[in-house]
Structure formats: structure tokens, C-alpha cells
N, C-alpha and C. Protein backbone atom coordinates (compact mmCIF):
# COMPACT_ATOMS: atom_id res chain seq x y z
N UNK A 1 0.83 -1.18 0.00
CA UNK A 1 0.00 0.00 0.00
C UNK A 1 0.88 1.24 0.00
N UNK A 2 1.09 1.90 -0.99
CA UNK A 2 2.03 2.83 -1.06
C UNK A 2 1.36 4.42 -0.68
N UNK A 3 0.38 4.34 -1.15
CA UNK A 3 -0.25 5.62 -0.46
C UNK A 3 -0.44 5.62 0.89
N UNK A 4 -0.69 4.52 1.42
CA UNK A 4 -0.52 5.01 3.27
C UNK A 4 0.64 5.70 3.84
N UNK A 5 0.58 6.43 5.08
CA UNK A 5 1.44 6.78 5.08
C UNK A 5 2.16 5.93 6.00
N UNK A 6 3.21 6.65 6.63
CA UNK A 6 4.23 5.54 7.42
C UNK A 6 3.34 5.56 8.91
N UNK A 7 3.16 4.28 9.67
CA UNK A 7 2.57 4.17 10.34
C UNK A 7 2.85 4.82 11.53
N UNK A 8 4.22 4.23 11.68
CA UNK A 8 5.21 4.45 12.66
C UNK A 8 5.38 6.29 13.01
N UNK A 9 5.35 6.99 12.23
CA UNK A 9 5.17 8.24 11.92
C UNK A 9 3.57 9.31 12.83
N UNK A 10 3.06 8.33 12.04
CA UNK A 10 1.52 8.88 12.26
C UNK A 10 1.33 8.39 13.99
N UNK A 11 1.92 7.36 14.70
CA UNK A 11 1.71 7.15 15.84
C UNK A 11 2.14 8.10 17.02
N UNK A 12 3.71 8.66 16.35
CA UNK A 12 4.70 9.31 16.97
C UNK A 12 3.92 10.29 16.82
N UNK A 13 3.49 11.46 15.56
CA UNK A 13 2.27 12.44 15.85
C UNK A 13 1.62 12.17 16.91
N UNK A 14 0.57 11.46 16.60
CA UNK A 14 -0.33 11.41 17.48
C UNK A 14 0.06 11.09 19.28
N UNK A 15 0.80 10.53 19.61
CA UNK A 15 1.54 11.14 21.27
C UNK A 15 2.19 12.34 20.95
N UNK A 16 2.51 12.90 19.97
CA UNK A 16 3.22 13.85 20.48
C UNK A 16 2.50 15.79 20.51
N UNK A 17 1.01 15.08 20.15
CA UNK A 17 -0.19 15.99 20.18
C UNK A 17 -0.64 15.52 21.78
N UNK A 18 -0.66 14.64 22.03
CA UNK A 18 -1.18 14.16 23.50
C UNK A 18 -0.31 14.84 24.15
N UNK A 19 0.65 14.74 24.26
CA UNK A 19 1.99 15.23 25.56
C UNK A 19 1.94 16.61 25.15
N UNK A 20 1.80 17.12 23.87
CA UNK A 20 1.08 18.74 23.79
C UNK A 20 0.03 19.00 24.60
N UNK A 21 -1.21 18.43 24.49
CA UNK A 21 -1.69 18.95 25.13
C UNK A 21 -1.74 18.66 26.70
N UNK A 22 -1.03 17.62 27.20
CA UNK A 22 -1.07 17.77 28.49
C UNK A 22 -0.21 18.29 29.41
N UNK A 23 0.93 18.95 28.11
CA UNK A 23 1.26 20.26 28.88
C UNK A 23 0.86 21.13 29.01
N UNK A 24 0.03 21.36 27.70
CA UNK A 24 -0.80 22.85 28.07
C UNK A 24 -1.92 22.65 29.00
N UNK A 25 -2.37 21.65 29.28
CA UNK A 25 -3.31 21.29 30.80
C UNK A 25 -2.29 21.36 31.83
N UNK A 26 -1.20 21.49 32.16
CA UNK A 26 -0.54 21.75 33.36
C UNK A 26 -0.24 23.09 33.97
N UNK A 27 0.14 24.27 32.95
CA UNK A 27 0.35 25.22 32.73
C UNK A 27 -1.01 25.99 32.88
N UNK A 28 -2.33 25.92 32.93
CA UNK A 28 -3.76 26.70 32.77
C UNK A 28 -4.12 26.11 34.43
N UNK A 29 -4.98 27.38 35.14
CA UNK A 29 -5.79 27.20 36.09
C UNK A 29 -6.98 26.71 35.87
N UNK A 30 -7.41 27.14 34.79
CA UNK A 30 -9.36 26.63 34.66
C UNK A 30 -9.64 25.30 34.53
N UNK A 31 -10.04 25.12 35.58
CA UNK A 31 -10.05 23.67 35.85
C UNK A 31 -11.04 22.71 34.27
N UNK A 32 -12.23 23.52 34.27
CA UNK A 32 -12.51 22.84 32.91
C UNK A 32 -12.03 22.99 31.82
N UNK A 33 -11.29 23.50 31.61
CA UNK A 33 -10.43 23.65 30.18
C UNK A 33 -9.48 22.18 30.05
N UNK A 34 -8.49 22.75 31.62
CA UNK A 34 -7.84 21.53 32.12
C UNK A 34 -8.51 20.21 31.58
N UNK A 35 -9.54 19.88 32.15
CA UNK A 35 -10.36 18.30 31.53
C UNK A 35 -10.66 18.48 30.75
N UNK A 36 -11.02 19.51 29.61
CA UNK A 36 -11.33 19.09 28.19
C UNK A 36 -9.83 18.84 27.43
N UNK A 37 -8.61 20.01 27.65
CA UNK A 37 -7.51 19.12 27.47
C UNK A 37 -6.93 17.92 27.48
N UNK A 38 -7.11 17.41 28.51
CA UNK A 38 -6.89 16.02 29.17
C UNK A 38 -7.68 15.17 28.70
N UNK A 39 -9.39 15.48 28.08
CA UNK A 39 -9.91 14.31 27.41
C UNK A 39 -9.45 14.25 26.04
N UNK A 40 -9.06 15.31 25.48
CA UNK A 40 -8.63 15.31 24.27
C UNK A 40 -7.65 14.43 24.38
N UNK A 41 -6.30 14.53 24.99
CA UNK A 41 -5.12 14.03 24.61
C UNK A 41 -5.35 12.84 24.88
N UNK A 42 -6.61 12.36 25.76
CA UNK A 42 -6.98 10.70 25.88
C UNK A 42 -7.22 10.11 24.19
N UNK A 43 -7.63 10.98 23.77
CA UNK A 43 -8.10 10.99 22.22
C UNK A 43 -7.11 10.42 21.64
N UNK A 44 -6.32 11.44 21.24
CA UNK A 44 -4.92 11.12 20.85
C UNK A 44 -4.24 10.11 21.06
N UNK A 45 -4.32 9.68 22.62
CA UNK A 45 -3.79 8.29 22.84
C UNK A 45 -4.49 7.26 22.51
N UNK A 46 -5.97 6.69 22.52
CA UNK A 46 -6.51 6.06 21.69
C UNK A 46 -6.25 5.40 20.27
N UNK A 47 -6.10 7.05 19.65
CA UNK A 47 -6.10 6.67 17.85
C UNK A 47 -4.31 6.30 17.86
N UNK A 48 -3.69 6.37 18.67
CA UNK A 48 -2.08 5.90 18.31
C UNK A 48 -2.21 4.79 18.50
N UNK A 49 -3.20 4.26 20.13
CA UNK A 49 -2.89 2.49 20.29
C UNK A 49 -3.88 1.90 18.82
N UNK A 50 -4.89 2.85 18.50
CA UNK A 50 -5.48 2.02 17.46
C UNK A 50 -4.58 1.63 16.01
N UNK A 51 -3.78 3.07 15.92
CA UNK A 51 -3.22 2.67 14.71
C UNK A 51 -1.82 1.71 14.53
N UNK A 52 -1.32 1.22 16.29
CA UNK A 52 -0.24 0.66 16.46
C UNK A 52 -0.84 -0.77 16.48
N UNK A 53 -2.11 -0.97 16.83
CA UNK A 53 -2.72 -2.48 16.89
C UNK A 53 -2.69 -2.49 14.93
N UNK A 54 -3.22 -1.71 14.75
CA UNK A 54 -3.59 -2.19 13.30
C UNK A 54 -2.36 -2.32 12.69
N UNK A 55 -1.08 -1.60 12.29
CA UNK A 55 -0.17 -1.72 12.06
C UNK A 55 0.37 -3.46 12.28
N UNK A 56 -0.02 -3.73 13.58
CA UNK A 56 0.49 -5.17 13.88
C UNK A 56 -0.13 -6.25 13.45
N UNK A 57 -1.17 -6.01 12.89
CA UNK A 57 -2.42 -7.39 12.59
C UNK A 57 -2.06 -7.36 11.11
């Protein structure tokens, strides 16, 4: 499949949008911002284990 892109790549993005944003949830007082940050970057971590399972199957 030559049009996909590199998997390995797209995983490393995607933590490295997570650990973005859960620095910028460390750095902010508002506590709900804080948890919408933090659910996001759950996000992020999700679609990396998804695309690292698929990668492996």
C-alpha cells in the first residue's frame, strides 16, 4: 500500500499531540479547560494504540 502513510510516523504524531496537550493542561488554572484538554489528549492516545494495533495485525 504505497499511499498510506508511514505508520510508525503517524503514531509518533499522534503522542506527540497528547503530551502537547497535556502540557498545556498543566500550565492553565481553569479547571474545565484543564479536563477538556486532558480528554482530548486521551483521544490522541486512543487513535495511536489504534493505529499501532492495526499496524500489527
Amino acid at each position: 500500500m504505497a499511499n498510506q502513510p508511514d505508520i510508525t510516523t503517524t503514531v509518533d504524531i499522534a503522542i506527540a499531540n497528547a503530551a502537547r496537550l497535556l502540557y498545556n493542561a498543566e500550565t492553565i488554572t481553569d479547571l474545565a479547560l484543564m479536563e477538556r484538554l486532558e480528554r482530548l489528549a486521551d483521544s490522541w492516545v486512543a487513535i495511536a494504540q489504534f493505529l499501532h494495533e492495526r499496524d500489527k495485525a
